[in-house]
Protein backbone atom coordinates (compact mmCIF):
# COMPACT_ATOMS: atom_id res chain seq x y z
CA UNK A 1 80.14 96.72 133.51
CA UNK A 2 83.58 97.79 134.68
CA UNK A 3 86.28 98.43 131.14
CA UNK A 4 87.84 95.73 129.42
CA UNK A 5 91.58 95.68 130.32
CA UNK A 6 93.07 95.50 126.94
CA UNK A 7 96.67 94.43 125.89
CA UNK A 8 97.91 95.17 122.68
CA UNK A 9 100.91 93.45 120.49
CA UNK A 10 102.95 94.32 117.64
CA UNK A 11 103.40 98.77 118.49
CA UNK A 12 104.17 99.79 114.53
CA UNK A 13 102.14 102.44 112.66
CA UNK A 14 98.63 101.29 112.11
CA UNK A 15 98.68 100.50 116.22
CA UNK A 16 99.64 104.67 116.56
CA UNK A 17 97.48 105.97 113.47
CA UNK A 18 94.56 103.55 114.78
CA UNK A 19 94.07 101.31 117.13
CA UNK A 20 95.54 103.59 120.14
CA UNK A 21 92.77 106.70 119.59
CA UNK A 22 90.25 103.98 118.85
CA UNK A 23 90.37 102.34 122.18
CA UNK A 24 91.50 105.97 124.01
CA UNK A 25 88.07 107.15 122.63
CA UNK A 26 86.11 103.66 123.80
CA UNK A 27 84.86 103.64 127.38
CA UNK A 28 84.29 99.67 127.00
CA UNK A 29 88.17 99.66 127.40
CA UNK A 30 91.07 100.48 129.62
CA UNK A 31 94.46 99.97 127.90
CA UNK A 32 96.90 98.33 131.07
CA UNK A 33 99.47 96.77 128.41
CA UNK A 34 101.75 96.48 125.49
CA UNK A 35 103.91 94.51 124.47
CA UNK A 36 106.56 94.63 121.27
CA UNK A 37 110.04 93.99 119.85
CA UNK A 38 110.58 97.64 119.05
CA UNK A 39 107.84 100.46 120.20
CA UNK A 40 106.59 101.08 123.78
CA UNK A 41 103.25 103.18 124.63
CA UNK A 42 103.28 105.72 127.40
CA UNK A 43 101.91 105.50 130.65
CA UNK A 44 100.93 101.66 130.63
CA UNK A 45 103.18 98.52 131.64
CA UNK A 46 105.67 97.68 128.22
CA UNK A 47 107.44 94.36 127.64
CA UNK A 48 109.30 92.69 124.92
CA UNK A 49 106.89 89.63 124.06
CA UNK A 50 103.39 88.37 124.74
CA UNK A 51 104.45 85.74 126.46
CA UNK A 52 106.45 88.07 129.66
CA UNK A 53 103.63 90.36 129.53
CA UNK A 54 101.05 88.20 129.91
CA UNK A 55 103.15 86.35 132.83
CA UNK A 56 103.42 89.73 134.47
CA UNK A 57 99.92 90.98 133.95
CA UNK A 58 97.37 87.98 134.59
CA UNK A 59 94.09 90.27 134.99
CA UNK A 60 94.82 91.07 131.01
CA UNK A 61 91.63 90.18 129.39
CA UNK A 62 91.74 91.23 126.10
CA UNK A 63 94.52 91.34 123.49
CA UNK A 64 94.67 92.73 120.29
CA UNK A 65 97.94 91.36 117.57
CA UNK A 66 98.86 93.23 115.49
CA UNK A 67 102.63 92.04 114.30
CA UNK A 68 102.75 91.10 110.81
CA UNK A 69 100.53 87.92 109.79
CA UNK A 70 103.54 85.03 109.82
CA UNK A 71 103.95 85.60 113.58
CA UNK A 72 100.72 86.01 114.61
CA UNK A 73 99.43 82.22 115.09
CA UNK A 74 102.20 81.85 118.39
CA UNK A 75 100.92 85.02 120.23
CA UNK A 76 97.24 84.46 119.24
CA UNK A 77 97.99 80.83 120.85
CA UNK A 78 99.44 82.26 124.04
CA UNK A 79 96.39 84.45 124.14
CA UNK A 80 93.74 82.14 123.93
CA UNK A 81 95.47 79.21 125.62
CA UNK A 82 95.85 82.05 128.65
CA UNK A 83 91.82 82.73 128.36
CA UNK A 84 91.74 86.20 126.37
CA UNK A 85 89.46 87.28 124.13
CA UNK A 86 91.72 88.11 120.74
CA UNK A 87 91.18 90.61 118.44
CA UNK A 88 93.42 89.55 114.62
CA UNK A 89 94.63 92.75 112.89
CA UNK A 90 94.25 91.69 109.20
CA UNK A 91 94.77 89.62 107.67
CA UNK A 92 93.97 86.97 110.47
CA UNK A 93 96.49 85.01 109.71
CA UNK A 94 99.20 83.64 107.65
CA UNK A 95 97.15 80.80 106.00
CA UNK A 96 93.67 79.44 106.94
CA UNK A 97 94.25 76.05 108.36
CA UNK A 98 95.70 78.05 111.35
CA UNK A 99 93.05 80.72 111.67
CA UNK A 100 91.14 77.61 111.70
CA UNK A 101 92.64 76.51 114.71
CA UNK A 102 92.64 79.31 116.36
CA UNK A 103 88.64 79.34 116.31
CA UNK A 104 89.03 75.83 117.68
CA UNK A 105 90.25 76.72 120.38
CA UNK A 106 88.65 80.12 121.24
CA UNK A 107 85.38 78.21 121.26
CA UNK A 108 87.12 75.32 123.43
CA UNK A 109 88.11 78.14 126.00
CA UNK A 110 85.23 79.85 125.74
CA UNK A 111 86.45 83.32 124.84
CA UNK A 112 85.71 86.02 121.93
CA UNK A 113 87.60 85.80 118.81
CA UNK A 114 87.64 88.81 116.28
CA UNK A 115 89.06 88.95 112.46
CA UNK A 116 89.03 92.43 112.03
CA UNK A 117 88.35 93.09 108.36
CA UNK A 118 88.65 97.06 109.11
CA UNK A 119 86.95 98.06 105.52
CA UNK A 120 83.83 96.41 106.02
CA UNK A 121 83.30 98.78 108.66
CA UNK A 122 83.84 101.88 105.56
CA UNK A 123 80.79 104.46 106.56
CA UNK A 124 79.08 103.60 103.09
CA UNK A 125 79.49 99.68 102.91
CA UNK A 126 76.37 99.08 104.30
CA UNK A 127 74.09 101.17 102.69
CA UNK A 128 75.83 99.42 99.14
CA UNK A 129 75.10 95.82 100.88
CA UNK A 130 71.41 97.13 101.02
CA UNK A 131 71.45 98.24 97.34
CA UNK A 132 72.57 95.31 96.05
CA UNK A 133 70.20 93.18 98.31
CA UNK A 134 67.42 94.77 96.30
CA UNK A 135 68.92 94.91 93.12
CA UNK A 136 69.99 92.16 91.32
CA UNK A 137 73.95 92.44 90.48
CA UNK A 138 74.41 91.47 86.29
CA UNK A 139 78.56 92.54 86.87
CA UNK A 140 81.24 93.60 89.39
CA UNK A 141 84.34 95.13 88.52
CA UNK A 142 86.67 95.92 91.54
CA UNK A 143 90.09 98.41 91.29
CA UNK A 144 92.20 98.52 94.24
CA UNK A 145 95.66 101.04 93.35
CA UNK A 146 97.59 102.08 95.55
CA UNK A 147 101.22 103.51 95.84
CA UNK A 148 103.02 100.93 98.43
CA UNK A 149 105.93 103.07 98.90
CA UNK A 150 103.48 105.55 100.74
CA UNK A 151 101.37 103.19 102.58
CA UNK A 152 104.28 100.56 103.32
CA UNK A 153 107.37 102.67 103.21
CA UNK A 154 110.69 99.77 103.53
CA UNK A 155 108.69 97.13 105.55
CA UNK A 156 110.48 94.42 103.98
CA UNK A 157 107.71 91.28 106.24
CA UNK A 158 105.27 92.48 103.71
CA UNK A 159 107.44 91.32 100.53
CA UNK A 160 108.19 87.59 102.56
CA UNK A 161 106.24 84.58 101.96
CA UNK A 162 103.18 84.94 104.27
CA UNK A 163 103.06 88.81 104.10
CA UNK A 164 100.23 88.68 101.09
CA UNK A 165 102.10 91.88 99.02
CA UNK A 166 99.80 93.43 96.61
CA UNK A 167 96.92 91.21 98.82
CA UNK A 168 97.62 92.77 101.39
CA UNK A 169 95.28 96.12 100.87
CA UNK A 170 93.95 93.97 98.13
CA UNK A 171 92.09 92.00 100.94
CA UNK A 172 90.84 94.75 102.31
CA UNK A 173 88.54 94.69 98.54
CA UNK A 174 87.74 91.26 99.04
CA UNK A 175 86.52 91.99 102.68
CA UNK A 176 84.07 94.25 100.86
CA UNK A 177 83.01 92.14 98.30
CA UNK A 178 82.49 89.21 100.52
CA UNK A 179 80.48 91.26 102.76
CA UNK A 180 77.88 93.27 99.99
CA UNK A 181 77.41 90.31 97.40
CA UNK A 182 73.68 88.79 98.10
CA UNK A 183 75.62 85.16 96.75
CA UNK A 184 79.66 83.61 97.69
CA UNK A 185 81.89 83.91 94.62
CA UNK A 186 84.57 81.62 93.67
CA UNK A 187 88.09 82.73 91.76
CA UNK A 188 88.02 81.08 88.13
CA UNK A 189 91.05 82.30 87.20
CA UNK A 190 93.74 84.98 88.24
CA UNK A 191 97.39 86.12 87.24
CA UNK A 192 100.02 87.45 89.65
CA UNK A 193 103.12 89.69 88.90
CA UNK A 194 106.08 88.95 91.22
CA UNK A 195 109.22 91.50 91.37
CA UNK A 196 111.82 89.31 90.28
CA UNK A 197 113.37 89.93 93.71
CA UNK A 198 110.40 89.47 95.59
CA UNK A 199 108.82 86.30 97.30
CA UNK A 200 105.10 87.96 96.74
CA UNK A 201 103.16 89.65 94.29
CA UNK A 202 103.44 93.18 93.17
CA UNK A 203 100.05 93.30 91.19
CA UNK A 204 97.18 90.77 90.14
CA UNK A 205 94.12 90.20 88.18
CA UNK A 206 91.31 88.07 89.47
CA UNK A 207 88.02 86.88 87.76
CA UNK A 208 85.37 85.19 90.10
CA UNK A 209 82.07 83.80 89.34
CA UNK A 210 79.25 82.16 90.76
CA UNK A 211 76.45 79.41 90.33
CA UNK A 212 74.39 81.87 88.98
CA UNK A 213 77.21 82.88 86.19
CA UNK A 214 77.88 86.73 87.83
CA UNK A 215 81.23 88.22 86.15
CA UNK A 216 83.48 89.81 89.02
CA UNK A 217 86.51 91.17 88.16
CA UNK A 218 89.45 92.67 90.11
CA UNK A 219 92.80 93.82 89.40
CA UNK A 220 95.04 95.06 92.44
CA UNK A 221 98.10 97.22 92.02
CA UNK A 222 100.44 98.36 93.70
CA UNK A 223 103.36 100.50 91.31
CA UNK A 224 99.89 103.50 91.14
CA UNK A 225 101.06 106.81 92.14
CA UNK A 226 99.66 110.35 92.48
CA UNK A 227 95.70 109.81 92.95
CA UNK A 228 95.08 106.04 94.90
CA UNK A 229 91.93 103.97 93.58
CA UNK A 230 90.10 101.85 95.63
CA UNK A 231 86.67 101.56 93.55
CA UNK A 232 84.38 98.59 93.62
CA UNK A 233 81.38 99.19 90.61
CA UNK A 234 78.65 96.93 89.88
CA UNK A 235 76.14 97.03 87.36
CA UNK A 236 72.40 96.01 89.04
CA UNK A 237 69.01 95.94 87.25
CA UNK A 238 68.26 99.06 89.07
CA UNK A 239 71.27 101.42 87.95
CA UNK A 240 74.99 101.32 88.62
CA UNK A 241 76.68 101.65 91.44
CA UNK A 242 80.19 102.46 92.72
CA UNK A 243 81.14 102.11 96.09
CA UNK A 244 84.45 105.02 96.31
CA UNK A 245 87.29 105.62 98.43
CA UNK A 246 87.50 102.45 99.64
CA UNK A 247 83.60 101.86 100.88
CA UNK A 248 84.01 106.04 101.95
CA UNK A 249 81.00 107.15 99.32
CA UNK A 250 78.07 105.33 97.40
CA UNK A 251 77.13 106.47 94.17
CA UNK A 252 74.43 105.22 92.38
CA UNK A 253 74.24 106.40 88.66
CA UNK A 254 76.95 108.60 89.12
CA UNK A 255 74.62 110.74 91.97
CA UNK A 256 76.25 110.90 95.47
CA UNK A 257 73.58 109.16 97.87
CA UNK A 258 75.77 108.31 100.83
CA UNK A 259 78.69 109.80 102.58
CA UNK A 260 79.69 109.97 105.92
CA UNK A 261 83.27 110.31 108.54
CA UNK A 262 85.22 107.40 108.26
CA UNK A 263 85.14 105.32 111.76
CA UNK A 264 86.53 102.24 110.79
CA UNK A 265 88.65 100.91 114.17
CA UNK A 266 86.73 102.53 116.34
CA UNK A 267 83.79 100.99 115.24
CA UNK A 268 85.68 97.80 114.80
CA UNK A 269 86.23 97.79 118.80
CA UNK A 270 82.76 98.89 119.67
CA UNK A 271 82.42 95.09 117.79
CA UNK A 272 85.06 93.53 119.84
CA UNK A 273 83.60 94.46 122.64
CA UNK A 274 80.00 93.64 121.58
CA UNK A 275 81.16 89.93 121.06
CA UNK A 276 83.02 89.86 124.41
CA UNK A 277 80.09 90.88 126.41
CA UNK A 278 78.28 88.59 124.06
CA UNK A 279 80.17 85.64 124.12
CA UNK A 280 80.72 85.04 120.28
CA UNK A 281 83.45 85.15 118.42
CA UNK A 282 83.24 86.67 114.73
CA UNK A 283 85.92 85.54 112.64
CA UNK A 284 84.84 84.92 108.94
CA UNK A 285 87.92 84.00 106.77
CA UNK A 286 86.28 84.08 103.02
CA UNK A 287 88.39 87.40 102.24
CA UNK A 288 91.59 85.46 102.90
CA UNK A 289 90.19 81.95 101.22
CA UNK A 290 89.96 84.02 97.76
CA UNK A 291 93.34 84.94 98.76
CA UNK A 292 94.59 81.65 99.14
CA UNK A 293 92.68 80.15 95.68
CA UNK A 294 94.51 82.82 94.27
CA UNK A 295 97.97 81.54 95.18
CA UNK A 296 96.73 78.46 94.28
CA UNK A 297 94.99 78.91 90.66
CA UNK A 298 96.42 81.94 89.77
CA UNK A 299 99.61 81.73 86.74
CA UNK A 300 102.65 83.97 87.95
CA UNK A 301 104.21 86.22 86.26
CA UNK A 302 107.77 87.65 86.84
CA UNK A 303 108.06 91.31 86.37
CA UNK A 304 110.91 94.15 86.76
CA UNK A 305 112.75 93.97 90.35
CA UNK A 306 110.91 96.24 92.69
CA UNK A 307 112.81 98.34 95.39
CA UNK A 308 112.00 100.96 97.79
């Protein structure tokens, strides 16, 4: 099967740090395209919007967004309306009833569409989905810390309405715990801390539960320096477990039992392309529901103005 030619949209740091080596070390692909307000990529075609580049280059096939969330329902549009298979940075969008529509119409046009929940594809996430499929989970406590003037130096989108804040690696948790719970949780009850200057949260606390009564709690933060945290432990009839590094180790009663190279987007496009030649679409949007119930339920809670 000849390579996938590939656009991609939105050239900022996770497309250079990620998605760039991923698909230069993928034979499924050949990258012909780009297309952004502000970067270019060397040695294929550049333009200043999806919708001139995919005017220009009609034998595109593929594109993968990855601008900020509020602005990615037009292109993803364009895309699909255009007959590409779409690949959705995360989260996949700005609020659901949109990412709805945008499987609508993928399966109307009969192309692939991918959410790309990157830390489900941590190298130890599977082996805790096993553990916990045999072992019966009694709690959950998630911790997701991080220092956002590291990870998100002055990108002021991510501090907007629509740009998630503190949810935004804090989704990456919830992509986890979606994906290794045997049962769906629900939120019960949650409080967020927005700067005072700020339009979305800085930090939050989050208790789900479940038919069967399970106790999961999570608290996101984003003011942690020095050493980040991004620990999800559960306690299980069978031991405890603690899935480290953000799904990078299992440990199960504090013993080391899985660890291996982190190949998150690259395996993420050997999946794109898996559902292309397939002709699915895998888009599951229950990480950025619990996001969404948490807007909704959750009290807020003004805190001290944040600034980078």
């Amino acid at each position: 099967m000849a390579p996938i030619k590939l656009a991609i949209v939105g050239i900022g740091k996770i497309v250079r740090d990620q998605h760039l080596p991923a698909v230069a070390g993928n034979a499924d692909y050949r990258l012909i395209a780009a297309a952004s307000r502000n970067g270019v990529v060397d040695g294929i075609d550049n333009y200043k919007s999806i919708e001139e580049m995919l005017a220009a280059k009609p034998d595109i096939e593929a594109v993968s967004l990855c601008m900020p969330p509020q602005f990615r329902y037009e292109a993803a549009l364009a895309a699909l309306q255009a007959g590409k298979h779409v690949f959705l940075e995360k989260p996949p969008g700005a609020t659901i009833s949109e990412v709805q529509d945008l499987q609508r119409i993928a399966s109307a046009k009969g192309v692939s569409l991918l959410a790309s929940w990157h830390s489900r594809y941590a190298p130890a996430v599977e082996a805790a989905k096993s553990f916990l499929a045999a072992s019966p989970v009694q709690s959950m406590t998630v911790t997701w810390k991080e220092d956002v003037r590291h990870w998100h130096p002055n990108q002021a989108w991510i501090w907007e309405a629509g740009g998630l804040g503190v949810f935004d690696p804090g989704i990456n948790a919830l992509s986890i715990v979606t994906h290794i719970l045997p049962k769906p949780v629900f939120l019960s009850s949650a409080v967020l801390e927005f700067p005072e200057n700020r339009d979305a949260p800085i930090a939050a606390s989050l208790n789900f539960t479940n038919a069967d009564k399970l106790k999961v709690e999570a608290v996101f933060d984003w003011r942690q320096t020095g050493k980040q945290t991004w620990d999800i432990e559960a306690v299980t009839e069978q031991g405890a477990m603690r899935l480290a590094d953000g799904g990078a180790k299992l440990f199960i009663d504090g013993k080391l039992t899985f660890e291996k190279p982190e190949e998150e987007y690259p395996e993420l496009y050997r999946r794109f392309a898996e559902i292309i030649k397939s002709g699915v679409s895998d888009a599951d949007i229950s990480p950025l529901t619990h996001v969404a119930d948490a807007f909704m339920l959750g009290k807020r809670k003004f805190v001290e103005a944040f600034h980078d």
